[in-house]
C-alpha atoms as a PDB file:
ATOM      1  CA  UNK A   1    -101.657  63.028  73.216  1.00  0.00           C
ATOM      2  CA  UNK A   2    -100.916  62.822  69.301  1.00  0.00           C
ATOM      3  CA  UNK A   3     -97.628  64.434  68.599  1.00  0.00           C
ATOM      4  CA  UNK A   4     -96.882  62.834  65.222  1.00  0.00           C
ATOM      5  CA  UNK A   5     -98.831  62.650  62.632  1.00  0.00           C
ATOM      6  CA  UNK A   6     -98.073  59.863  59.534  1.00  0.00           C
ATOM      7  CA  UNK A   7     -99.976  58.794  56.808  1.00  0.00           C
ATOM      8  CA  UNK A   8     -99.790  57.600  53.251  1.00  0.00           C
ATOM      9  CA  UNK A   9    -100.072  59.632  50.243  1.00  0.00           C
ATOM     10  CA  UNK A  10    -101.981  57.678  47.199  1.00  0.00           C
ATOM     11  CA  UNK A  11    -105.221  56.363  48.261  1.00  0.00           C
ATOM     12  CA  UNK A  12    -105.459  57.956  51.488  1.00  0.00           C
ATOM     13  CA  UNK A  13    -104.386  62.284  51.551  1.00  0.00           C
ATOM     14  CA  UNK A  14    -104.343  61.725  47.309  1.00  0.00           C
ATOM     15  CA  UNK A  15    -107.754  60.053  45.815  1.00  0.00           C
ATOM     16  CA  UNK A  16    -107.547  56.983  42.686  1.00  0.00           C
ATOM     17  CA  UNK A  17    -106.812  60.336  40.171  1.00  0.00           C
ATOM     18  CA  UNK A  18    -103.945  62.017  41.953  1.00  0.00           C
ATOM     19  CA  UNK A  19    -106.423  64.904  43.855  1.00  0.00           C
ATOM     20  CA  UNK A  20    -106.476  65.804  47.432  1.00  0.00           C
ATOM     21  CA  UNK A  21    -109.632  67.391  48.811  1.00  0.00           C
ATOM     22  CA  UNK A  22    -109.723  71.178  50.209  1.00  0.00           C
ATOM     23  CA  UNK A  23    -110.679  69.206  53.492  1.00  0.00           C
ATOM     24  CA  UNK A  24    -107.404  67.139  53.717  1.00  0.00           C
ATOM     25  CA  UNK A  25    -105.225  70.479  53.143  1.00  0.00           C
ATOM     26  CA  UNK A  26    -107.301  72.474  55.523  1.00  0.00           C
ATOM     27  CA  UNK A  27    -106.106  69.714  58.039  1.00  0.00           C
ATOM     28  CA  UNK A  28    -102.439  69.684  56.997  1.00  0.00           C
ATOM     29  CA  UNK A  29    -103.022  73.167  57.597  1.00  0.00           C
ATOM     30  CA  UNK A  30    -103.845  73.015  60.919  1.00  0.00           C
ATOM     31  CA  UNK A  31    -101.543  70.057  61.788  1.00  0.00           C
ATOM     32  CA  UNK A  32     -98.772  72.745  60.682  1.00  0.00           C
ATOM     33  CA  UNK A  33    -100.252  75.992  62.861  1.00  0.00           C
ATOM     34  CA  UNK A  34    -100.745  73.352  66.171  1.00  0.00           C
ATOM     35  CA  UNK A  35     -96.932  72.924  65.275  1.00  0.00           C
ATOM     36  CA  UNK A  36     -97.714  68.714  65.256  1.00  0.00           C
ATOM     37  CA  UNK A  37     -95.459  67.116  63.808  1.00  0.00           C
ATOM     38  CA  UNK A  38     -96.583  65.865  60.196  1.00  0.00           C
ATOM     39  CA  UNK A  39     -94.902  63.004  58.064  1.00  0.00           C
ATOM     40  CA  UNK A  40     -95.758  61.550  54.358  1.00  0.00           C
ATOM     41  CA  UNK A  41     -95.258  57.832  54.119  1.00  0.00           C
ATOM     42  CA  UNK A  42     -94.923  56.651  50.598  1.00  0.00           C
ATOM     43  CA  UNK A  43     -93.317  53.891  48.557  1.00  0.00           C
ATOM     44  CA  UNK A  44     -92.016  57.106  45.884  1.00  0.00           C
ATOM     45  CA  UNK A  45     -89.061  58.107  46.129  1.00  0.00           C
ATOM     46  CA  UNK A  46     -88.151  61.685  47.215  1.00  0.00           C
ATOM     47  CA  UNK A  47     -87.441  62.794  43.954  1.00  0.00           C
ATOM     48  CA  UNK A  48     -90.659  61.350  42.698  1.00  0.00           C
ATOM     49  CA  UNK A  49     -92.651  63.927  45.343  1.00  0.00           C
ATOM     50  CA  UNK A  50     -90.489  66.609  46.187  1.00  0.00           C
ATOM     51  CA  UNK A  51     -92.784  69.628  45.219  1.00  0.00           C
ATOM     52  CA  UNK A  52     -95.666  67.727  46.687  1.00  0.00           C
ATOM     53  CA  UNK A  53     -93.540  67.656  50.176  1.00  0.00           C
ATOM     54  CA  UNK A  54     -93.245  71.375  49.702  1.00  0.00           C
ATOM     55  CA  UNK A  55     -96.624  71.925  48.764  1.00  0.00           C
ATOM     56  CA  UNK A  56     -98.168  69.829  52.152  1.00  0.00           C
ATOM     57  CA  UNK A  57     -95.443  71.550  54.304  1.00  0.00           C
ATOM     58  CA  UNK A  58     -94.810  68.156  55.988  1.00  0.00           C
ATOM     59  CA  UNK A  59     -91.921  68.065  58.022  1.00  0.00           C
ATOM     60  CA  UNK A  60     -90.894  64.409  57.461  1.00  0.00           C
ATOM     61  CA  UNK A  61     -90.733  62.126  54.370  1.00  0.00           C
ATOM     62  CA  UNK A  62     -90.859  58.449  54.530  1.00  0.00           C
ATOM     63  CA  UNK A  63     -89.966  57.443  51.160  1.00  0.00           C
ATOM     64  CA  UNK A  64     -89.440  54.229  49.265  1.00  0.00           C
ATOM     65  CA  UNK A  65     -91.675  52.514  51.924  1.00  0.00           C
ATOM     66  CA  UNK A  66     -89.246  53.012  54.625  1.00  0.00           C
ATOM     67  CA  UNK A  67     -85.763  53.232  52.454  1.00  0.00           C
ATOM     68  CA  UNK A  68     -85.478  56.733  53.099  1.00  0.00           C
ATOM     69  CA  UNK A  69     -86.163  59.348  55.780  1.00  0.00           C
ATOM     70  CA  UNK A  70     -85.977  63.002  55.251  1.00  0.00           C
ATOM     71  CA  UNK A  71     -85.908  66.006  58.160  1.00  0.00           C
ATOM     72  CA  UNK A  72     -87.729  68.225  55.360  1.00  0.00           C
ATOM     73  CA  UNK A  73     -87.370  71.285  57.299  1.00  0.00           C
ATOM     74  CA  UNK A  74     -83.972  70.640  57.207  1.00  0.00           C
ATOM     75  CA  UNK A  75     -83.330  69.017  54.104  1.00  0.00           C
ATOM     76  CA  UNK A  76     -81.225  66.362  56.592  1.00  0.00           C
ATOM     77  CA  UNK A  77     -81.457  62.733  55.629  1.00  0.00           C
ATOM     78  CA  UNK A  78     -82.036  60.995  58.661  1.00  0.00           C
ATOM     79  CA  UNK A  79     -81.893  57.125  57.013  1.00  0.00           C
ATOM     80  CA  UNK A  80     -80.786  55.462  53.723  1.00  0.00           C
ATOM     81  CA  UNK A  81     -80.510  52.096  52.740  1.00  0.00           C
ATOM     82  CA  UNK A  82     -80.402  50.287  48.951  1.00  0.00           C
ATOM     83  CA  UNK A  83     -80.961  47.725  47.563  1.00  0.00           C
ATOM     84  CA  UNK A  84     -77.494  45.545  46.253  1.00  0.00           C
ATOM     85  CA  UNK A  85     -77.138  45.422  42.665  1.00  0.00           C
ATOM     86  CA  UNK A  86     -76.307  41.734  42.850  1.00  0.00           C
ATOM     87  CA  UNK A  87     -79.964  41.165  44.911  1.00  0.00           C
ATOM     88  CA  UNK A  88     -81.379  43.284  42.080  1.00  0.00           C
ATOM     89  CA  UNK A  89     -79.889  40.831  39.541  1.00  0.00           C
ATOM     90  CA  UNK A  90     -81.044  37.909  41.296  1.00  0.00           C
ATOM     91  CA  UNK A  91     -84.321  39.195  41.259  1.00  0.00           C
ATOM     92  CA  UNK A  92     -84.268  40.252  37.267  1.00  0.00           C
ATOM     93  CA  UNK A  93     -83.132  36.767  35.991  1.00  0.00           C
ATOM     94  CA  UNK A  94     -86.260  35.009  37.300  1.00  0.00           C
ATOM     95  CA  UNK A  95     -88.416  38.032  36.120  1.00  0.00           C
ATOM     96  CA  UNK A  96     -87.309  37.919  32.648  1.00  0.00           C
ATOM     97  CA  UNK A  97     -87.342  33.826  32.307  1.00  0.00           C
ATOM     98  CA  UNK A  98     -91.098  34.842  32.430  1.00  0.00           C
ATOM     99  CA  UNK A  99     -91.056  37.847  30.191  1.00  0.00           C
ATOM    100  CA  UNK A 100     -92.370  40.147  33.279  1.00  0.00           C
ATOM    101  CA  UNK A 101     -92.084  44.469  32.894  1.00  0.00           C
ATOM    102  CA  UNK A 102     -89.546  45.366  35.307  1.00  0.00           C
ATOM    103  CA  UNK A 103     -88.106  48.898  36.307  1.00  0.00           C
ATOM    104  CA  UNK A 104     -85.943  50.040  38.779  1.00  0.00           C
ATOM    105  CA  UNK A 105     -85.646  53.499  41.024  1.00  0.00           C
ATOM    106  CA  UNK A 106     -81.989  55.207  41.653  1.00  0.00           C
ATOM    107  CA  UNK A 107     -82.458  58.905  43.931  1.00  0.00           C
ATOM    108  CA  UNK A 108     -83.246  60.944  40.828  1.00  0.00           C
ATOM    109  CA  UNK A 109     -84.502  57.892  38.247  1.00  0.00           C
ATOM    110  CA  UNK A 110     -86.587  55.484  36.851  1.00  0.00           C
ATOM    111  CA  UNK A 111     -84.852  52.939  34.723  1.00  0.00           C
ATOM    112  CA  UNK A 112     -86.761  50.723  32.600  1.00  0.00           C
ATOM    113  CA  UNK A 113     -86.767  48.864  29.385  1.00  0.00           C
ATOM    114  CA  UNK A 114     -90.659  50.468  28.173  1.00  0.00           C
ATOM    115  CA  UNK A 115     -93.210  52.547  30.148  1.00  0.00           C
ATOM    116  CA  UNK A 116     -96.311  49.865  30.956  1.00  0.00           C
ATOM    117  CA  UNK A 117     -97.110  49.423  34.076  1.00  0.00           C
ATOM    118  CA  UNK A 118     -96.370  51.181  37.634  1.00  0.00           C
ATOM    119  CA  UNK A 119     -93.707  53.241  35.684  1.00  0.00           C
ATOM    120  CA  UNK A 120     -95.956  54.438  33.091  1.00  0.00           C
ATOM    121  CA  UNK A 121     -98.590  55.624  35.770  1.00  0.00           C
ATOM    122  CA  UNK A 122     -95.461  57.430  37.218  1.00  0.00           C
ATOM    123  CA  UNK A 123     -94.542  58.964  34.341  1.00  0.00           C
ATOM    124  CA  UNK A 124     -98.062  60.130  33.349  1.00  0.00           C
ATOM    125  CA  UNK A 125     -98.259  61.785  37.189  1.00  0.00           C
ATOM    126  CA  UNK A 126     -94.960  63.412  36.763  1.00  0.00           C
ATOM    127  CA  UNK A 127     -94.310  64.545  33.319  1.00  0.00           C
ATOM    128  CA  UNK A 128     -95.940  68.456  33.403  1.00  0.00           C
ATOM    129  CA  UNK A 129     -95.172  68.424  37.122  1.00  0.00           C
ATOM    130  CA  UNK A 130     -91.857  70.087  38.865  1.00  0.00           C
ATOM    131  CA  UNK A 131     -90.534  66.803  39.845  1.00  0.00           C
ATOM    132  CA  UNK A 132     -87.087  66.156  39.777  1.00  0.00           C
ATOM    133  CA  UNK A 133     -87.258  62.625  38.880  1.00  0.00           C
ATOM    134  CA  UNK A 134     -86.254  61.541  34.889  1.00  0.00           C
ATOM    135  CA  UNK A 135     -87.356  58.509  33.438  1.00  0.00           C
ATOM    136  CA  UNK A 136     -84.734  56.860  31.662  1.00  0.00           C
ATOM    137  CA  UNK A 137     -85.358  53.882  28.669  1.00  0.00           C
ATOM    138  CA  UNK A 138     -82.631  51.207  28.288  1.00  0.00           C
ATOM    139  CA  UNK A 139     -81.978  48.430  25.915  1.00  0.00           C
ATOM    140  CA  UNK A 140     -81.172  46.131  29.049  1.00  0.00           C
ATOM    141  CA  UNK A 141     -81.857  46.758  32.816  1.00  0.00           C
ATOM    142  CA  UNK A 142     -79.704  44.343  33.429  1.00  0.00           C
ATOM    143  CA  UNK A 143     -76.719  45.358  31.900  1.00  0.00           C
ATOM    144  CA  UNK A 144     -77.086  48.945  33.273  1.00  0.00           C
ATOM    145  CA  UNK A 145     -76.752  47.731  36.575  1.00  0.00           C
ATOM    146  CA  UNK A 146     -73.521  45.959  35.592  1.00  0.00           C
ATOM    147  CA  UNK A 147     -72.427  48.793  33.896  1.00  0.00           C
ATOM    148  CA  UNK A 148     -73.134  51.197  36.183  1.00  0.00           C
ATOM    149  CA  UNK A 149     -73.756  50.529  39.435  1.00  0.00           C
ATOM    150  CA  UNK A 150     -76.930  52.432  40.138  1.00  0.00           C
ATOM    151  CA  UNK A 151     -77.526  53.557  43.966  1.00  0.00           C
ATOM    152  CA  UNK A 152     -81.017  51.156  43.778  1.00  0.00           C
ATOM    153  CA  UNK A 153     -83.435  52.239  45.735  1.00  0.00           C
ATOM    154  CA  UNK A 154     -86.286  49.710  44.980  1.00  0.00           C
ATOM    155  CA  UNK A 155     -86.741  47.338  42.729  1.00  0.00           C
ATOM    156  CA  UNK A 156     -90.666  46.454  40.885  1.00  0.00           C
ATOM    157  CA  UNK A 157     -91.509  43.647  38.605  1.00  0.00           C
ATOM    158  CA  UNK A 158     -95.345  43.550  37.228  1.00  0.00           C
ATOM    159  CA  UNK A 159     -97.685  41.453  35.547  1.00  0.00           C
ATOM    160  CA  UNK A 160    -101.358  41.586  34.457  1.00  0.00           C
ATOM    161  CA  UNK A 161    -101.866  37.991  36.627  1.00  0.00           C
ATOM    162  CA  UNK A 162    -100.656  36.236  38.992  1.00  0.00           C
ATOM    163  CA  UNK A 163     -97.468  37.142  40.853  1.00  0.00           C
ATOM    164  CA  UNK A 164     -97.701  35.126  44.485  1.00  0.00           C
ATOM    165  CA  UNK A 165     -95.459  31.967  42.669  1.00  0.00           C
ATOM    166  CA  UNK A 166     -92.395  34.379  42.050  1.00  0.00           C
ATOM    167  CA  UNK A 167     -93.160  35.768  45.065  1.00  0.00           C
ATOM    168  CA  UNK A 168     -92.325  32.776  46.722  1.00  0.00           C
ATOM    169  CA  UNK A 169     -89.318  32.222  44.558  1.00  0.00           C
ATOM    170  CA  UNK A 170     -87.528  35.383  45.573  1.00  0.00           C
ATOM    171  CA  UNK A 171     -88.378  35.099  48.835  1.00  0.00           C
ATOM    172  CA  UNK A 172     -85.575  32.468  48.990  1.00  0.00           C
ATOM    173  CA  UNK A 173     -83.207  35.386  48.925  1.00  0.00           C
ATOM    174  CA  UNK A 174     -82.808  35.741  53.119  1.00  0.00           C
ATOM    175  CA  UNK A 175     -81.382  39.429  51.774  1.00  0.00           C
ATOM    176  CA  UNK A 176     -84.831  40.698  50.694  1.00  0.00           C
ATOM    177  CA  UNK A 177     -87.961  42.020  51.872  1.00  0.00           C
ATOM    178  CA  UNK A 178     -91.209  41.531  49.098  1.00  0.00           C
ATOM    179  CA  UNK A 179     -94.141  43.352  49.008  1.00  0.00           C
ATOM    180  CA  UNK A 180     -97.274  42.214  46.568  1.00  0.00           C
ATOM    181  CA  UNK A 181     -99.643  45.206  45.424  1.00  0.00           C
ATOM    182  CA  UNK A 182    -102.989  44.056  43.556  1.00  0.00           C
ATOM    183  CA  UNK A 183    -104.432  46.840  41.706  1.00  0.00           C
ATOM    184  CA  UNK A 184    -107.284  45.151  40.467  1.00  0.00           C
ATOM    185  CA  UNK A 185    -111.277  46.415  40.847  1.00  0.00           C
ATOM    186  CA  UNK A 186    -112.350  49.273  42.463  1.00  0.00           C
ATOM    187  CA  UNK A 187    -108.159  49.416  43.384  1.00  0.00           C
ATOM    188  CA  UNK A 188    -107.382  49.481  39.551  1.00  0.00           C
ATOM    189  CA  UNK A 189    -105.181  51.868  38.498  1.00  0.00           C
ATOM    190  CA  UNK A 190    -107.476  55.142  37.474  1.00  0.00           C
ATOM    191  CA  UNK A 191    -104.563  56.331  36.040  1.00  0.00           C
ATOM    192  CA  UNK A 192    -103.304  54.629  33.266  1.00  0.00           C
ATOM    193  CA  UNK A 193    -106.713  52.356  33.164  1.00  0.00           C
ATOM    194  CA  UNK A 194    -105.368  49.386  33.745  1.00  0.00           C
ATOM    195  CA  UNK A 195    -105.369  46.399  36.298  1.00  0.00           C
ATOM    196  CA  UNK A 196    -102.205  44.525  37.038  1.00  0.00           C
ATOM    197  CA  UNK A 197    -100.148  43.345  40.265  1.00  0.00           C
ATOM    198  CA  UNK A 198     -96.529  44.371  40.807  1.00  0.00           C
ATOM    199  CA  UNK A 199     -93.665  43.209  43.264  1.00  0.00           C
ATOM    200  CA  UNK A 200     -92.247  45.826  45.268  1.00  0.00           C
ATOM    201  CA  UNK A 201     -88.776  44.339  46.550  1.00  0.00           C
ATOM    202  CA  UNK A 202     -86.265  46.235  48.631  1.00  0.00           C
ATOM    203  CA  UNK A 203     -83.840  45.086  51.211  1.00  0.00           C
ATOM    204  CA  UNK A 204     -84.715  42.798  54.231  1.00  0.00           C
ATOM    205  CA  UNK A 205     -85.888  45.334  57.146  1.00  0.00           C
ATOM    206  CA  UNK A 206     -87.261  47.748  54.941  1.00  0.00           C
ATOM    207  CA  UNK A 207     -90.869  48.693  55.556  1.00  0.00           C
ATOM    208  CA  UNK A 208     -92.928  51.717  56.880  1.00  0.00           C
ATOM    209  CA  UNK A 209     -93.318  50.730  60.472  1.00  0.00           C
ATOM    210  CA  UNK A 210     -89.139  50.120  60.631  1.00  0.00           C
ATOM    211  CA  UNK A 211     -88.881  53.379  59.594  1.00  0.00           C
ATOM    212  CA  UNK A 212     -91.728  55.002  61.209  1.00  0.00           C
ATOM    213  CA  UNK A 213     -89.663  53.464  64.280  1.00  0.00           C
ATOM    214  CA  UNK A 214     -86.811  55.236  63.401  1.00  0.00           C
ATOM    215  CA  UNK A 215     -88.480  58.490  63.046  1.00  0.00           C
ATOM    216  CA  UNK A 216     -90.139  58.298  66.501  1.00  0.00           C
ATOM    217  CA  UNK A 217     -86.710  57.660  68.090  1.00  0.00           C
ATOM    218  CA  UNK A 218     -85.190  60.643  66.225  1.00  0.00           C
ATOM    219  CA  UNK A 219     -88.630  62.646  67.569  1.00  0.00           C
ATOM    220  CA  UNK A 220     -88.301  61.442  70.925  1.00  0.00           C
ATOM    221  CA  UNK A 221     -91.736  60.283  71.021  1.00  0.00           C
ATOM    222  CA  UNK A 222     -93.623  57.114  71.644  1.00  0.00           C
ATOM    223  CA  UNK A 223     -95.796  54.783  69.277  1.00  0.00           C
ATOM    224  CA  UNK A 224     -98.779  56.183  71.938  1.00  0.00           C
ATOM    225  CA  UNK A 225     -97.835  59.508  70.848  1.00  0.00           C
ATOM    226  CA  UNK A 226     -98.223  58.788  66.464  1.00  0.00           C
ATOM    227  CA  UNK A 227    -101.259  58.531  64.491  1.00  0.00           C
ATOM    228  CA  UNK A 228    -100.979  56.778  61.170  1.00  0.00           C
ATOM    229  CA  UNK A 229    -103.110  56.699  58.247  1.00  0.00           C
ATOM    230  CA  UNK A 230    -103.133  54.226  55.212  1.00  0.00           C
ATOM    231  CA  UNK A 231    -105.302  52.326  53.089  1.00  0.00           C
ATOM    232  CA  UNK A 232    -103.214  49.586  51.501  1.00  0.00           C
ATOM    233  CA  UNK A 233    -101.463  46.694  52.632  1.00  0.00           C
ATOM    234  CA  UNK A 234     -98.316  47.862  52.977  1.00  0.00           C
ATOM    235  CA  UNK A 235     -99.830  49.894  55.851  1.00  0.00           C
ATOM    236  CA  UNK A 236    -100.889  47.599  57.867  1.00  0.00           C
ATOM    237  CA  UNK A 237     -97.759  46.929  60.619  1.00  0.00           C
ATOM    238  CA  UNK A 238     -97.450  50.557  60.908  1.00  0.00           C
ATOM    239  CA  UNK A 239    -101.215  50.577  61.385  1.00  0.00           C
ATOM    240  CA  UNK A 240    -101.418  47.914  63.443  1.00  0.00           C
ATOM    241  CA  UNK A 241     -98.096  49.537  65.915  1.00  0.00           C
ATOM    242  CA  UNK A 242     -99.522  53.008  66.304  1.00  0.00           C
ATOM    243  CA  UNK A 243    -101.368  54.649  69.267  1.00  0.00           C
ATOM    244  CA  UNK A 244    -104.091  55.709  66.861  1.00  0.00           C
ATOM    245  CA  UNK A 245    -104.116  53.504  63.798  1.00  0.00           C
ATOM    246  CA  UNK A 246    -106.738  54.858  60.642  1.00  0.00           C
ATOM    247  CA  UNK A 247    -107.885  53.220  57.708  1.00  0.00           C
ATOM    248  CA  UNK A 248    -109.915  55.561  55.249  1.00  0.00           C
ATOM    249  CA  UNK A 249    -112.938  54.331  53.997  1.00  0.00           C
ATOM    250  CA  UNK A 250    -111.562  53.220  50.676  1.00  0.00           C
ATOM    251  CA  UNK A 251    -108.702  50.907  52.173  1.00  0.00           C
ATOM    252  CA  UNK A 252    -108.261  47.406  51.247  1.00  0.00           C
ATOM    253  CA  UNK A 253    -110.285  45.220  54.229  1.00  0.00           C
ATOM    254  CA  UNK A 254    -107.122  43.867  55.844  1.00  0.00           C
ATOM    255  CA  UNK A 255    -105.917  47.104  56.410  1.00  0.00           C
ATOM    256  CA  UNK A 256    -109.177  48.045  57.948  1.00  0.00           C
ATOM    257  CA  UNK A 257    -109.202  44.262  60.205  1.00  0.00           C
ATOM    258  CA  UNK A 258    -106.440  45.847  61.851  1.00  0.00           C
ATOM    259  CA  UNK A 259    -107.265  49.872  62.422  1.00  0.00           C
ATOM    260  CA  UNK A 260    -108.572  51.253  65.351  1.00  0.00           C
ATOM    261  CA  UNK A 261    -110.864  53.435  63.259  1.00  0.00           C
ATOM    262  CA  UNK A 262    -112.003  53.216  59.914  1.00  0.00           C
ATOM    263  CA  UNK A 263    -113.125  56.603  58.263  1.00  0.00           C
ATOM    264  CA  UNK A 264    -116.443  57.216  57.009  1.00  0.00           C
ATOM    265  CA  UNK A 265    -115.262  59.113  53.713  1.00  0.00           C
ATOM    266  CA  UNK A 266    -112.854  58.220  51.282  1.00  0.00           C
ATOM    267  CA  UNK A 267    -109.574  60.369  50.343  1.00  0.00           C
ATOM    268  CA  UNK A 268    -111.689  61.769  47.628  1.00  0.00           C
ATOM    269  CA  UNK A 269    -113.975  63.350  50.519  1.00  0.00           C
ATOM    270  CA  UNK A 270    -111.433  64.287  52.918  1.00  0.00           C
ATOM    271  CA  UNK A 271    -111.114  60.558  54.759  1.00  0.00           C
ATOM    272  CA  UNK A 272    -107.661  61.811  56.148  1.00  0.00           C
ATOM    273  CA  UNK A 273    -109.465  65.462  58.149  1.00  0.00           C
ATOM    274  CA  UNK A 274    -112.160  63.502  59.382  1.00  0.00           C
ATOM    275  CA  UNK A 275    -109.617  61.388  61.111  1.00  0.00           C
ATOM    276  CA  UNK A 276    -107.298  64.334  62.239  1.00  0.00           C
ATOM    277  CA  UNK A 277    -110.077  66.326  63.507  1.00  0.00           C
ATOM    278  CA  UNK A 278    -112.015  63.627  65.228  1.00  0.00           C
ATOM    279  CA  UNK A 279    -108.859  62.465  67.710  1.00  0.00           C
ATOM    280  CA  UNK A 280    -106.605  65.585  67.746  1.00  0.00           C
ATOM    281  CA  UNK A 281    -108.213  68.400  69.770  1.00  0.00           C
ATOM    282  CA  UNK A 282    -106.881  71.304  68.236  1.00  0.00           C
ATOM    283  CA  UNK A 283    -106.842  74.507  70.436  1.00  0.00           C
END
């Protein structure tokens, strides 16, 4: 019996341009009335989605891809942990011996040298919307980290090519945990119409499945008892370590190598209720 409910937010409840389908909030709906438990599992950050947390009435936030976990009935934070500033550094030097975009996220900011890539779509998204996060532009990212000592939740370095070789060079940090994103094809990003690949680095440990862990132990419930939806890689292990794992239609193929169901329908056409409604037998 399903008594948690966790799935990602772009790509799978929110199609390529930011919508969700009247089909996917009828099913938060009536995830809400069965009194299920419901969490959003999203590298944003809290500020980034706030209002959209209100808006789905879920009742835990996984933010940051596992950095953060909110009670958001309660407004209690179960889980925290950032990212050092001298990790961060590490990581910036090599980035800008190759002149890559970086930008950085604190609770309430985005900290970056120009809008281009991942930050830009972020901005575009959040801009007209009641989102607490502010998007700050500095002359040197890595001199407001000396400066200041930002609490840093996550750090992202992009590039329109290849990132897997600096990949490999950070990865020689033991204190680090690196996550590649392509957004390249039919994945492109819809939003600012562009393809590039970024580097999503936060501390060693941190990841959706650690966190969904943590969740189920502050739930009392088992990994028989969750369902989680994705559709990109940084999915898969909490996929792959769920009673019920789901892959929407539109999910990268690894993700859907591993789930126990792939969706007919995409997010755009309500990929996230078909799963709901097909293994939860509401009453």
């Amino acid at each position: 019996m399903i008594k948690l409910v966790a799935s990602d937010l772009d790509g799978t409840l929110f199609d390529s341009n930011h919508f969700i389908s009247q089909k996917n909030l009828n099913a938060i709906s009536d995830l809400n009335h069965s009194q299920l438990n419901f969490a959003i599992c999203t590298g944003k950050t809290y500020s980034m989605i706030k209002h959209t947390c209100d808006k789905l009435n879920a009742s835990y936030g996984i933010f940051g891809n596992g950095n953060q976990i909110v009670d958001l009935k309660s407004g209690t934070e179960i889980y925290k942990k950032l990212l050092d500033d001298q990790d961060a550094l590490f990581c910036i030097q090599f980035a800008k011996k190759e002149h890559l975009h970086i930008h950085l996220y604190t609770e309430n900011e985005v900290i970056s040298e120009s809008l281009q890539y991942l930050d830009l779509r972020n901005y575009k998204l959040h801009r007209s919307s009641n989102s607490e996060l502010s998007f700050k532009i500095v002359d040197s990212v890595e001199d407001y980290i000396s400066q200041n000592q930002p609490h840093i939740f996550k750090l992202v370095i992009s590039k329109q090519g290849n990132l897997n070789s600096l990949k490999e060079v950070l990865s020689s940090n033991s204190n680090l945990n690196i996550q590649l994103v392509r957004k390249y094809d039919k994945y492109k990003d819809f939003v600012i119409n562009k393809e590039y690949e970024y580097l999503d680095i936060m501390p060693k440990g941190i990841n959706k499945n650690h966190a969904l862990t943590i969740l189920e132990n502050y739930l009392n419930v088992t990994k028989d008892e969750v369902m989680a939806i994705g559709d990109n890689l940084n999915d898969i292990e909490m996929i792959q370590n769920s009673g019920i794992g789901i892959a929407v239609a539109n999910a990268y193929e690894e993700v859907k190598k591993v789930a126990d169901y792939t969706t007919s329908v995409s997010a755009q056409h309500g990929g996230f209720a078909e799963a709901v409604y097909k293994f939860i037998p509401f009453k």
